[in-house]
N, C-alpha and C. Protein backbone atom coordinates (compact mmCIF):
# COMPACT_ATOMS: atom_id res chain seq x y z
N UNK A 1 0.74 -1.20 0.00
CA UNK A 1 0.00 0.00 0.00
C UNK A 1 0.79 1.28 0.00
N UNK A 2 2.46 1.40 0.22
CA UNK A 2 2.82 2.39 0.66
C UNK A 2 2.33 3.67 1.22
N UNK A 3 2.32 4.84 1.07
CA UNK A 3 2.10 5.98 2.03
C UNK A 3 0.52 5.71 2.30
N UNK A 4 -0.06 5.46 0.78
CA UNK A 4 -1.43 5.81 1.44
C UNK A 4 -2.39 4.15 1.96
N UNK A 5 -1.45 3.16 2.24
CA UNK A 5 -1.92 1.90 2.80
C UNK A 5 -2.74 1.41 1.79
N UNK A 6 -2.78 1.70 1.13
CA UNK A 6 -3.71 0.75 -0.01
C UNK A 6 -3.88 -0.84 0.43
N UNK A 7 -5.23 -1.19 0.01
CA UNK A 7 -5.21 -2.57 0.24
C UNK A 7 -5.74 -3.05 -1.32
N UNK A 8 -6.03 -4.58 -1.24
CA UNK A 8 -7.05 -5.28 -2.57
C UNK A 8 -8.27 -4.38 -2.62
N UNK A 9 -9.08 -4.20 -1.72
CA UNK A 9 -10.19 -3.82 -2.12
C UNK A 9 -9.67 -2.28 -2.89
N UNK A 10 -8.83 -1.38 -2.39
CA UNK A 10 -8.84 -0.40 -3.06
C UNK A 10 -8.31 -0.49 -4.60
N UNK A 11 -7.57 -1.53 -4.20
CA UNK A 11 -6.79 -1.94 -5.92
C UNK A 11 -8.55 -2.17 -6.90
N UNK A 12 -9.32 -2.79 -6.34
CA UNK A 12 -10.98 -3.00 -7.13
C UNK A 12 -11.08 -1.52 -7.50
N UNK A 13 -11.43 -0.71 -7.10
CA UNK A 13 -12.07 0.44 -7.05
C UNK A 13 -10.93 1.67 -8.05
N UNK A 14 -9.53 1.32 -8.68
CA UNK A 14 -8.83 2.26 -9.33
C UNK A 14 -8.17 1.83 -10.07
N UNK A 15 -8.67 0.21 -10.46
CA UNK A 15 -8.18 -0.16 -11.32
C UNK A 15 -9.19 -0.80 -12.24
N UNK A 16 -9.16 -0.67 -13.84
CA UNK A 16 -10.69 -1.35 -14.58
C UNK A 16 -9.91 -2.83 -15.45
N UNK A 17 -8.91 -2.87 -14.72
CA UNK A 17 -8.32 -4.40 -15.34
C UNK A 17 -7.80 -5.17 -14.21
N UNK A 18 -7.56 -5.94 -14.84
CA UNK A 18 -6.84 -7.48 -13.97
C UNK A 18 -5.41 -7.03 -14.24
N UNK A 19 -4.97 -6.80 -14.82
CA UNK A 19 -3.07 -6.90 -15.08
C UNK A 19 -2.57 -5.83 -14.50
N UNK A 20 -1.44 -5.98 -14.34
CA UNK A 20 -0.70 -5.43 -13.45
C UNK A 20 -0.52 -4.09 -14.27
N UNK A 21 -0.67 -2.63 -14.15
CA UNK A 21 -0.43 -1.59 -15.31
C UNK A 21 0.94 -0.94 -14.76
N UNK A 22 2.02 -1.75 -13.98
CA UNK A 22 3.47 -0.74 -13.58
C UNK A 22 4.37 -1.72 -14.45
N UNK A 23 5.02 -1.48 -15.09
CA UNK A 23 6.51 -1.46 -15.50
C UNK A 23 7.45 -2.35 -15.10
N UNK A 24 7.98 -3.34 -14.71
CA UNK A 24 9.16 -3.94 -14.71
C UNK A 24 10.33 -3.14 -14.87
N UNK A 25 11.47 -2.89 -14.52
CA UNK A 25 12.63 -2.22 -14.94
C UNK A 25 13.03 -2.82 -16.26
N UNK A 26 12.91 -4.04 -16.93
CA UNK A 26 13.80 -3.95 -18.42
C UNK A 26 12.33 -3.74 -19.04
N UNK A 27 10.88 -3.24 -18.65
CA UNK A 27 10.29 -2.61 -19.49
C UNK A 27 10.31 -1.42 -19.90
N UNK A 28 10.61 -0.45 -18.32
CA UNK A 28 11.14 0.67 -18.40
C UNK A 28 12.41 1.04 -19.38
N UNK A 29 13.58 0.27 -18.98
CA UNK A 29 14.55 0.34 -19.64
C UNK A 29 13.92 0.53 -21.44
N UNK A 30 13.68 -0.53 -21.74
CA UNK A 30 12.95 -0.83 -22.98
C UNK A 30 12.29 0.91 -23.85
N UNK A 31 10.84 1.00 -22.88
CA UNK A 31 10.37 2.03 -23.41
C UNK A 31 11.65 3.21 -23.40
N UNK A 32 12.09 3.58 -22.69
CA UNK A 32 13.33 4.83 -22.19
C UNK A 32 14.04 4.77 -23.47
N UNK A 33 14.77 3.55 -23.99
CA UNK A 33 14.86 3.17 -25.61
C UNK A 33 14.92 3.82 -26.46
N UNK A 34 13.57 3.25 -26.55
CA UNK A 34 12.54 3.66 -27.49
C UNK A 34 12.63 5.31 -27.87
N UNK A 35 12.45 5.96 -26.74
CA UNK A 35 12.02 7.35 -26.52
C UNK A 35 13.71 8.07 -27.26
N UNK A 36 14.71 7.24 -26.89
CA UNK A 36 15.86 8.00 -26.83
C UNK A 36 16.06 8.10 -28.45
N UNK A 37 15.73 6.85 -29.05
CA UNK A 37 15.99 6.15 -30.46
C UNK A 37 14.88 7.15 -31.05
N UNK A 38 13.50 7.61 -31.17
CA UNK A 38 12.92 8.24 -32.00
C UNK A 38 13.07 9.86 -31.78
N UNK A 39 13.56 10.60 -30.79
CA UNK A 39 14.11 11.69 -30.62
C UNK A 39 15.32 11.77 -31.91
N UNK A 40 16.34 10.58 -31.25
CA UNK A 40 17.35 10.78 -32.39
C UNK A 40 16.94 11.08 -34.05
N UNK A 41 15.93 10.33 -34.45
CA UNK A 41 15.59 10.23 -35.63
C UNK A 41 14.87 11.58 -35.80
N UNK A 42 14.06 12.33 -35.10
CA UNK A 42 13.65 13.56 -35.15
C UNK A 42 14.80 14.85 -35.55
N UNK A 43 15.95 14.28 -34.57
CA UNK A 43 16.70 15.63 -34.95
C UNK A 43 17.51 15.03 -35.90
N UNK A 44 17.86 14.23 -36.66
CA UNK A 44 18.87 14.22 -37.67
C UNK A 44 17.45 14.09 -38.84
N UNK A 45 16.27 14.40 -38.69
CA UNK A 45 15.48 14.72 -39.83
C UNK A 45 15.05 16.11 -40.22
N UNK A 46 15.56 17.08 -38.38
CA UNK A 46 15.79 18.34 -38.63
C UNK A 46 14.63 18.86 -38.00
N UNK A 47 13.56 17.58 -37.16
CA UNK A 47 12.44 18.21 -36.56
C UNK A 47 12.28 17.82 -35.36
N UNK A 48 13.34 19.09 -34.63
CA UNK A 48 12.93 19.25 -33.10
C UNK A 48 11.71 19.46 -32.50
């Protein structure tokens, strides 16, 4: 729950799926990627 104690039942009530919606670190890693790799392609196409 950290700060604000969350329990299951609150997980019902703020979440509208079953799966888990946080990140893994090599998903993070992954997307972060991603982000770094299509920036690049932006500025060597000249559109910051």
């Amino acid at each position: 729950g950290g700060a604000r104690e969350l329990t299951e039942v609150d997980l019902e009530r703020a979440y509208r799926s079953t799966v888990d919606p946080r990140l893994n670190y090599e998903q993070s890693l992954e997307i972060a990627m991603a982000i770094v790799r299509k920036q690049g392609q932006r500025q060597a196409d000249g559109r910051v």
